[in-house]
Protein backbone atom coordinates (compact mmCIF):
# COMPACT_ATOMS: atom_id res chain seq x y z
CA UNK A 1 -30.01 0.64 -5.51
CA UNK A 2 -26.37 -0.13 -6.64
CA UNK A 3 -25.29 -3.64 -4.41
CA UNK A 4 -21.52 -2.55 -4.84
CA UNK A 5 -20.16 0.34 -6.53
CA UNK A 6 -16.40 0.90 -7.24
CA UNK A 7 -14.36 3.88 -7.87
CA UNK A 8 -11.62 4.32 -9.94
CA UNK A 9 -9.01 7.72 -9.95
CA UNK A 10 -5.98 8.17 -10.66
CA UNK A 11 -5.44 11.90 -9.59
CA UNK A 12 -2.07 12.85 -11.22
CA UNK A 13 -0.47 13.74 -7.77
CA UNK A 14 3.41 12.69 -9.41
CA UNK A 15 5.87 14.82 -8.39
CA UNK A 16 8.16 16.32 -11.40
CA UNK A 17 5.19 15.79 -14.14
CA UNK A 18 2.76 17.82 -12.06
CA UNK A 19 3.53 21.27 -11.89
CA UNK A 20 1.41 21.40 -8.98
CA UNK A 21 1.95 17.94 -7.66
CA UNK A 22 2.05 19.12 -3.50
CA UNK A 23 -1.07 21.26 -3.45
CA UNK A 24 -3.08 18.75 -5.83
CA UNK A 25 -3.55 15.80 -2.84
CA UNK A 26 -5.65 17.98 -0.78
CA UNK A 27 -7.58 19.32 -3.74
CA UNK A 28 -8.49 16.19 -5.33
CA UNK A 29 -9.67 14.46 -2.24
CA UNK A 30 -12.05 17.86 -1.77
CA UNK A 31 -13.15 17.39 -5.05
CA UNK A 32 -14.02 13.52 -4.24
CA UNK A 33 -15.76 14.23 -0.81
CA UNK A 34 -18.12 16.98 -2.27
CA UNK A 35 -18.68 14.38 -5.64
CA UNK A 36 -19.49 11.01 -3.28
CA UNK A 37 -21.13 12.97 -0.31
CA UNK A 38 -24.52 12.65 -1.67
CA UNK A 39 -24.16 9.23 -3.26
CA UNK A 40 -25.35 7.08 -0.67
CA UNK A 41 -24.21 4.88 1.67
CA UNK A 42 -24.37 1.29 -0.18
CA UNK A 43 -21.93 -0.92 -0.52
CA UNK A 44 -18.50 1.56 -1.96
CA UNK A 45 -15.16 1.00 -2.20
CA UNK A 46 -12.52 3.71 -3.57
CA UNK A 47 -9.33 3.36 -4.84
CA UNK A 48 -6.82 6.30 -5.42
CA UNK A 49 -3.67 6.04 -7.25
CA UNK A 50 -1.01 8.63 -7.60
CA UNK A 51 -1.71 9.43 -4.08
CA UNK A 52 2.20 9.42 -3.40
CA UNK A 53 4.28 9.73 -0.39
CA UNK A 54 8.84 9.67 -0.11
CA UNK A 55 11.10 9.83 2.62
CA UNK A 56 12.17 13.32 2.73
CA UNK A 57 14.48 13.00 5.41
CA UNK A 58 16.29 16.90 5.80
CA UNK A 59 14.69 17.84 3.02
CA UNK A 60 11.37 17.84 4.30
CA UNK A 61 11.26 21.84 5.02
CA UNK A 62 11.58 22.12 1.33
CA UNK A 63 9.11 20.07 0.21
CA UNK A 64 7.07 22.16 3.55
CA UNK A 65 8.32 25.42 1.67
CA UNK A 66 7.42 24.53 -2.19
CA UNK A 67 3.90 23.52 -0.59
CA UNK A 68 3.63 27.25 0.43
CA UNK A 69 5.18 29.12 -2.88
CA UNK A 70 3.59 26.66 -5.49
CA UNK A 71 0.17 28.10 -5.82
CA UNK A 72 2.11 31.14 -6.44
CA UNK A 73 5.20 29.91 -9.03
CA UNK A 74 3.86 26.51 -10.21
CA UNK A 75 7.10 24.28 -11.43
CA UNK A 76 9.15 27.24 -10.78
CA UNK A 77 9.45 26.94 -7.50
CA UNK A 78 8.50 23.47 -6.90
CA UNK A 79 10.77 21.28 -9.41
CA UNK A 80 14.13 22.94 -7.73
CA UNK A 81 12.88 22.06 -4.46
CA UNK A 82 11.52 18.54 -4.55
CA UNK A 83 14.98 17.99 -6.50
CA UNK A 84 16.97 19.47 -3.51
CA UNK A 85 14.99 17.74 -1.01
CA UNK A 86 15.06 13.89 -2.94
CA UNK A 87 19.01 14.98 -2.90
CA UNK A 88 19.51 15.94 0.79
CA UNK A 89 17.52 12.68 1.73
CA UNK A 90 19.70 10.79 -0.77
CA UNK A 91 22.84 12.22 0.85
CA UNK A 92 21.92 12.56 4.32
CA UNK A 93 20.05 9.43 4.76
CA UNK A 94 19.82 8.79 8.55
CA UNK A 95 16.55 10.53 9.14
CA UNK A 96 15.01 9.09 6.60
CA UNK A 97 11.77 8.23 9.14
CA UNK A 98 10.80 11.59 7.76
CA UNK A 99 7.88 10.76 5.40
CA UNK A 100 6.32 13.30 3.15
CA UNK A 101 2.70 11.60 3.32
CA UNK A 102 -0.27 12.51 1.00
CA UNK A 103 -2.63 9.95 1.71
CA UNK A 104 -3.23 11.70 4.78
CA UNK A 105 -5.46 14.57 2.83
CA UNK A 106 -7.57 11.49 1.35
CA UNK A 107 -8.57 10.25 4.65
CA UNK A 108 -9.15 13.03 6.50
CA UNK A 109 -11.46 14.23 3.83
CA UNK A 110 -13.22 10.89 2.73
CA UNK A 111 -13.38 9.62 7.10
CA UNK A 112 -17.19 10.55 7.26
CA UNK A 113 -17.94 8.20 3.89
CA UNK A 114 -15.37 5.82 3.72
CA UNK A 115 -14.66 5.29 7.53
CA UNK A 116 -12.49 2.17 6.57
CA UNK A 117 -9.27 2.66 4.84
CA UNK A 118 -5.74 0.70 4.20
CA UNK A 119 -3.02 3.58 5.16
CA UNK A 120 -2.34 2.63 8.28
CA UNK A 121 -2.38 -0.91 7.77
CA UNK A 122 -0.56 -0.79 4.33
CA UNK A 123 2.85 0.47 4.25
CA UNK A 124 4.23 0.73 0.54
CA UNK A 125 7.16 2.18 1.05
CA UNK A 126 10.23 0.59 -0.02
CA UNK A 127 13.58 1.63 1.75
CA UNK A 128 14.95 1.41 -1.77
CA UNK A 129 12.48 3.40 -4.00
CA UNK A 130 12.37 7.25 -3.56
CA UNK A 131 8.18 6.64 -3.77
CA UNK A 132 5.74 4.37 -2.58
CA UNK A 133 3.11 2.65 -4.66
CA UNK A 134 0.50 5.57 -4.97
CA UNK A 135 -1.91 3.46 -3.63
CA UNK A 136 -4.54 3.95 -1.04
CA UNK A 137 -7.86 2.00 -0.92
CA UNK A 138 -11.27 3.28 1.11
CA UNK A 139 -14.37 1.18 2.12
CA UNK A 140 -17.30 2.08 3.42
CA UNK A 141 -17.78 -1.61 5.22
CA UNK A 142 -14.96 -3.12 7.30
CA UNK A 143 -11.69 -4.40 5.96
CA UNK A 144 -11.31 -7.68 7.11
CA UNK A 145 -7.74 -8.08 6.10
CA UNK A 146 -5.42 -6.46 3.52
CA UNK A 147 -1.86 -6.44 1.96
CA UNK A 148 0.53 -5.46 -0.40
CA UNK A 149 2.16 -7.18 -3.14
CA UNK A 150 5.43 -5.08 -5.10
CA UNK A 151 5.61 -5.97 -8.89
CA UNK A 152 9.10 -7.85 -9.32
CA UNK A 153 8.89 -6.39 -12.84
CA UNK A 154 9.77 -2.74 -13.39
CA UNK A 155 11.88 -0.61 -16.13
CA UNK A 156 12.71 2.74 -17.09
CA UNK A 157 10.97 5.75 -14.64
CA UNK A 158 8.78 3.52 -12.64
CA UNK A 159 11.99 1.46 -10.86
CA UNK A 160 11.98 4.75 -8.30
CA UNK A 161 8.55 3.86 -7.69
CA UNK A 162 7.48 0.68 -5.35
CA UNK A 163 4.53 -0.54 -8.01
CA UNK A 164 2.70 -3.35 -7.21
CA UNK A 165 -0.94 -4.11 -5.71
CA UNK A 166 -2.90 -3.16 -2.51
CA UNK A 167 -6.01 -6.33 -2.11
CA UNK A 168 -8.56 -5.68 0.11
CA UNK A 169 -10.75 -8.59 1.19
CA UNK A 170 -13.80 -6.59 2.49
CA UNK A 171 -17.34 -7.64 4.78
CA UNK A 172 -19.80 -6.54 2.37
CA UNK A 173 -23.44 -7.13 2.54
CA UNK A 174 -23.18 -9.11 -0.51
CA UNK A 175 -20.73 -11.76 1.06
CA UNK A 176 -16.75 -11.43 0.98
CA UNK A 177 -15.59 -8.77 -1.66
CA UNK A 178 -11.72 -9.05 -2.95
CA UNK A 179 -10.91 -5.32 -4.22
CA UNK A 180 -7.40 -5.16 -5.83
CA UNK A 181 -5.75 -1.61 -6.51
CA UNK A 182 -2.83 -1.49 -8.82
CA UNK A 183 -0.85 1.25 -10.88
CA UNK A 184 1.03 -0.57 -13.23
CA UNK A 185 3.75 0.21 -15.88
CA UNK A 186 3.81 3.76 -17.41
CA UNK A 187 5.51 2.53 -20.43
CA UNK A 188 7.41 -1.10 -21.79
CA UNK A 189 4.92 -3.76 -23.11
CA UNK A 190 7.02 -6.68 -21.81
CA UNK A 191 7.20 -5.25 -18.32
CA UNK A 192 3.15 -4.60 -18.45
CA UNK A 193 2.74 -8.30 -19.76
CA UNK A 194 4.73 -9.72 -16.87
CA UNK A 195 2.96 -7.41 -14.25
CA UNK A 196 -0.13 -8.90 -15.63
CA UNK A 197 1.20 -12.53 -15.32
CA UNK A 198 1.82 -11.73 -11.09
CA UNK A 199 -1.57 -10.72 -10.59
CA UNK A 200 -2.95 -13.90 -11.86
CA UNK A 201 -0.07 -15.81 -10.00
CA UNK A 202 -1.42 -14.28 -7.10
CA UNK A 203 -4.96 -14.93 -7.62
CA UNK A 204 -4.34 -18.38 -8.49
CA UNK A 205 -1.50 -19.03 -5.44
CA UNK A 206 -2.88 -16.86 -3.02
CA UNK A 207 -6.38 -16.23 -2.78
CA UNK A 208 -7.09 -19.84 -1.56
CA UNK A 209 -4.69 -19.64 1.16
CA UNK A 210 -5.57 -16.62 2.59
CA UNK A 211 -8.77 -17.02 2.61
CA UNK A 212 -11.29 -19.80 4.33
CA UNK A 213 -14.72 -18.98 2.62
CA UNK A 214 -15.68 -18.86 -0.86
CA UNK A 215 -15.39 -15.09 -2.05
CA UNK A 216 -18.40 -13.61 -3.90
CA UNK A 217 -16.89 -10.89 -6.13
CA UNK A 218 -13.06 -9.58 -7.06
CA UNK A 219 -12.80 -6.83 -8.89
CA UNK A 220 -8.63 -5.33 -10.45
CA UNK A 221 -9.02 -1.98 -11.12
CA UNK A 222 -7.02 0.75 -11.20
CA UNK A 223 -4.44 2.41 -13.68
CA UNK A 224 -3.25 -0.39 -16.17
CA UNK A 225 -1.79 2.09 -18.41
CA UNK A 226 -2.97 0.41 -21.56
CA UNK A 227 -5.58 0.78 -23.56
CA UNK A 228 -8.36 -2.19 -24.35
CA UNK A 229 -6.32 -3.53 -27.39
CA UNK A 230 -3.16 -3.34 -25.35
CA UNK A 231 -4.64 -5.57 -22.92
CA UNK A 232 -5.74 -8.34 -25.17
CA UNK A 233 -2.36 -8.42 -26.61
CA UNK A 234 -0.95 -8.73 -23.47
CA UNK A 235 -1.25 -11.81 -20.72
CA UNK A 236 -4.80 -10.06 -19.17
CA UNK A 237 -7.29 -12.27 -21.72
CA UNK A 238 -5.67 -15.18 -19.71
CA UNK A 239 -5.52 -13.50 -16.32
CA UNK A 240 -9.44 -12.71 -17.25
CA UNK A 241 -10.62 -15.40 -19.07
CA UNK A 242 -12.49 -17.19 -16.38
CA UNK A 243 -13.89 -13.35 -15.14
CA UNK A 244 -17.90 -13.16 -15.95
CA UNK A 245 -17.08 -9.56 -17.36
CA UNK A 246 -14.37 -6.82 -18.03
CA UNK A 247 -15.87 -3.72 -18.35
CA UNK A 248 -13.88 -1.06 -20.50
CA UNK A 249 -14.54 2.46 -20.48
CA UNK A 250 -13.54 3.63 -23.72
CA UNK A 251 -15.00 7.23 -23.51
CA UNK A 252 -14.03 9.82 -23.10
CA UNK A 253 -10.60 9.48 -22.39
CA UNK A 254 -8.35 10.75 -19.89
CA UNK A 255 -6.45 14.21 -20.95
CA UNK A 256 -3.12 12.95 -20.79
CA UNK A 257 -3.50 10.86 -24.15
CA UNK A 258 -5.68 9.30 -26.70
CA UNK A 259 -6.66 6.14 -25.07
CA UNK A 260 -8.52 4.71 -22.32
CA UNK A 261 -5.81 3.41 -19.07
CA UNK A 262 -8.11 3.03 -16.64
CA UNK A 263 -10.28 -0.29 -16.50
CA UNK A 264 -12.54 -2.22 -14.14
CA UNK A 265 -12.49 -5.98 -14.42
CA UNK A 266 -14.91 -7.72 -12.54
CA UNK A 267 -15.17 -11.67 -11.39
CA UNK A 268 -18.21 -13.15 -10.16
CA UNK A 269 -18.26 -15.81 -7.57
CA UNK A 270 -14.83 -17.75 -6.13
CA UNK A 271 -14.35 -21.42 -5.91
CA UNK A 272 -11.99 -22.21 -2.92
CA UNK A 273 -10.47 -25.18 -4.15
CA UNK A 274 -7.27 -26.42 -1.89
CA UNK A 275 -6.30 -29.45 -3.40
CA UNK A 276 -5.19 -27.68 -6.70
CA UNK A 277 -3.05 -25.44 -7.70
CA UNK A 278 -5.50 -23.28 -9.30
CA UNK A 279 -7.80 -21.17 -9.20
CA UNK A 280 -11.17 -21.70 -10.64
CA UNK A 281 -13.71 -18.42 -10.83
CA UNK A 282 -17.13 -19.38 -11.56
CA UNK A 283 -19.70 -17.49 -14.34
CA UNK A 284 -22.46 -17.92 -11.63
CA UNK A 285 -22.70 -14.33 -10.75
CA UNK A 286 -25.35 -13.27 -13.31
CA UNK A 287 -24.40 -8.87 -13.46
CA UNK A 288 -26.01 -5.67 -15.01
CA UNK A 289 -23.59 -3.32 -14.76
CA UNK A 290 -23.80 0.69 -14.68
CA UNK A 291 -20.86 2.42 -16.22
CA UNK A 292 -20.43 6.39 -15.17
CA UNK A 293 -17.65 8.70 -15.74
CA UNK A 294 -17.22 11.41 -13.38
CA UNK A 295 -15.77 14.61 -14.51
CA UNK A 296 -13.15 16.05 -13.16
CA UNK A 297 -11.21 19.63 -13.38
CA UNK A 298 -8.26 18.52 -11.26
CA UNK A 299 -6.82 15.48 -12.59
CA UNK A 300 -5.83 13.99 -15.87
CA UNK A 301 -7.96 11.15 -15.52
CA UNK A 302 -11.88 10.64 -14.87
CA UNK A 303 -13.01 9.07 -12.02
CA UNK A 304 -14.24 5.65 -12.81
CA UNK A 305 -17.10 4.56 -11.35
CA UNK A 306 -18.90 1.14 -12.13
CA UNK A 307 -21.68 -0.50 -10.11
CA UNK A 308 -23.35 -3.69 -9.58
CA UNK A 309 -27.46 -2.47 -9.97
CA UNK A 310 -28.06 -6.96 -9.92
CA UNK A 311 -26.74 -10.31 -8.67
CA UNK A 312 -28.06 -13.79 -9.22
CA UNK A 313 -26.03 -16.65 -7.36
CA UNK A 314 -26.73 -20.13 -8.55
């Protein structure tokens, strides 16, 4: 039986690039409870990007009324009306408390196997980005304590979008997991390569603070939005090079290009070392891993799922 078993989707929920952006939430987190309902109860952690939610302030019974007509019309009906509602909550900002929140399908659909979530501990919402980070992570053992970190790099579409990271640190039964969820740069190489550089800044600055134990595993997966070449040419072989293994899956690829964006790198166990100002993480975590794909008819992407079938601590 698997020992820890991630989950990878990004589920296309963007608003103005999915026709049916509103009603797709709700479907693809159906989708993912019938999928993981009979995949037992080990050790699972799932992390869903493009799971967005915006202030909608006055507009929200627009958004509330495209929900209702866009089965019907598609991006006939629901393009004009996201734009007049962003606009009214642009214009009119005072109630601005108004949140149109899709993470709420995710967990009321995924509460029986992932009873453990970050969306109401997480807020990603930036009062000065029309969306949130997309981000929403589910365990099936208890969070112990979680956060956000925005990307202080962004450029072209993605500045009206609060990008960043959500890390988890979770009680698994193989000893203290670090799960880190991230969404990063549609497009810009120099952006992605500096986006890379803060998660290792993180890791290195952070991760020793925060925590007072050694951690066993940490795993970055999400949406990188570049494929496996990409990545070497970018600053991830040095973010990586101390990880026991990155594991790629290179087919097949998502629908919405050519290449692979979505990638699973995994480190085996953490050195807490305090008195320098790095972080050191150890090869000792000996790993066969299990690589699946998971079809889907919803989204753009394939669920990613990778496990951990063996683990041998020196």
């Amino acid at each position: 039986m698997p020992k820890i078993t991630i989950y990878s989707w990004n589920t296309w929920g963007i608003p103005f690039a999915n026709p049916k952006a509103l009603t797709q939430p709700a479907q693809c987190a159906d989708e993912l409870s019938k999928i993981l309902i009979n995949e037992g109860k080990e050790n699972k952690e799932d992390l869903i990007v493009e799971c967005w939610s915006w202030r909608a302030g006055v507009g929200y019974f627009f958004i509330f009324l495209a929900r209702l007509l866009e089965p019907l019309f598609g991006r006939l009906c629901t393009f004009p009306l996201l734009s007049l509602s962003l606009l009214l909550s642009l214009v009119i900002p005072i109630p601005r408390f108004l949140v149109y929140n899709t993470t709420r399908y995710f967990v009321k659909a995924l509460q029986e196997i992932f009873p453990h979530n970050t969306s109401t501990r997480v807020r990603t919402l930036s009062f000065w980005r029309l969306l949130d980070s997309g981000l929403l992570t589910f365990s099936s053992k208890p969070i112990i304590s979680c956060g956000f970190q925005p990307y202080k790099s962004s450029g072209g579409e993605d500045i009206f979008a609060n990008k960043g990271f959500i890390w988890a640190l979770i009680a698994s039964d193989e000893g203290p997991v670090i799960v880190i969820n991230t969404h990063m740069q549609a497009s810009g190489h120099v952006v992605q390569t500096q986006q890379v550089k803060e998660i290792g800044i993180w890791l290195d600055n952070s991760v020793p603070s925060l925590f007072e134990r050694p951690v066993e595993h940490i795993f970055i997966a999400g949406d990188l939005n570049m494929d496996h070449a990409s990545l070497q040419n970018s600053q991830w072989s040095e973010v990586t090079k101390c990880f026991y293994q990155t594991i790629i899956i290179n087919d097949p690829t998502p629908t919405c290009c050519d290449v692979c964006l979505d990638h699973v790198a995994y480190a085996g166990k953490y050195k807490n070392i305090l008195l320098q100002n790095s972080s050191e993480l150890l090869n000792s975590t000996c790993i066969l891993s299990e690589n699946k794909i998971l079809e889907s008819k919803i989204s753009d992407h394939h669920i990613q799922k990778v496990s951990i079938i063996k683990t041998n601590l020196n």
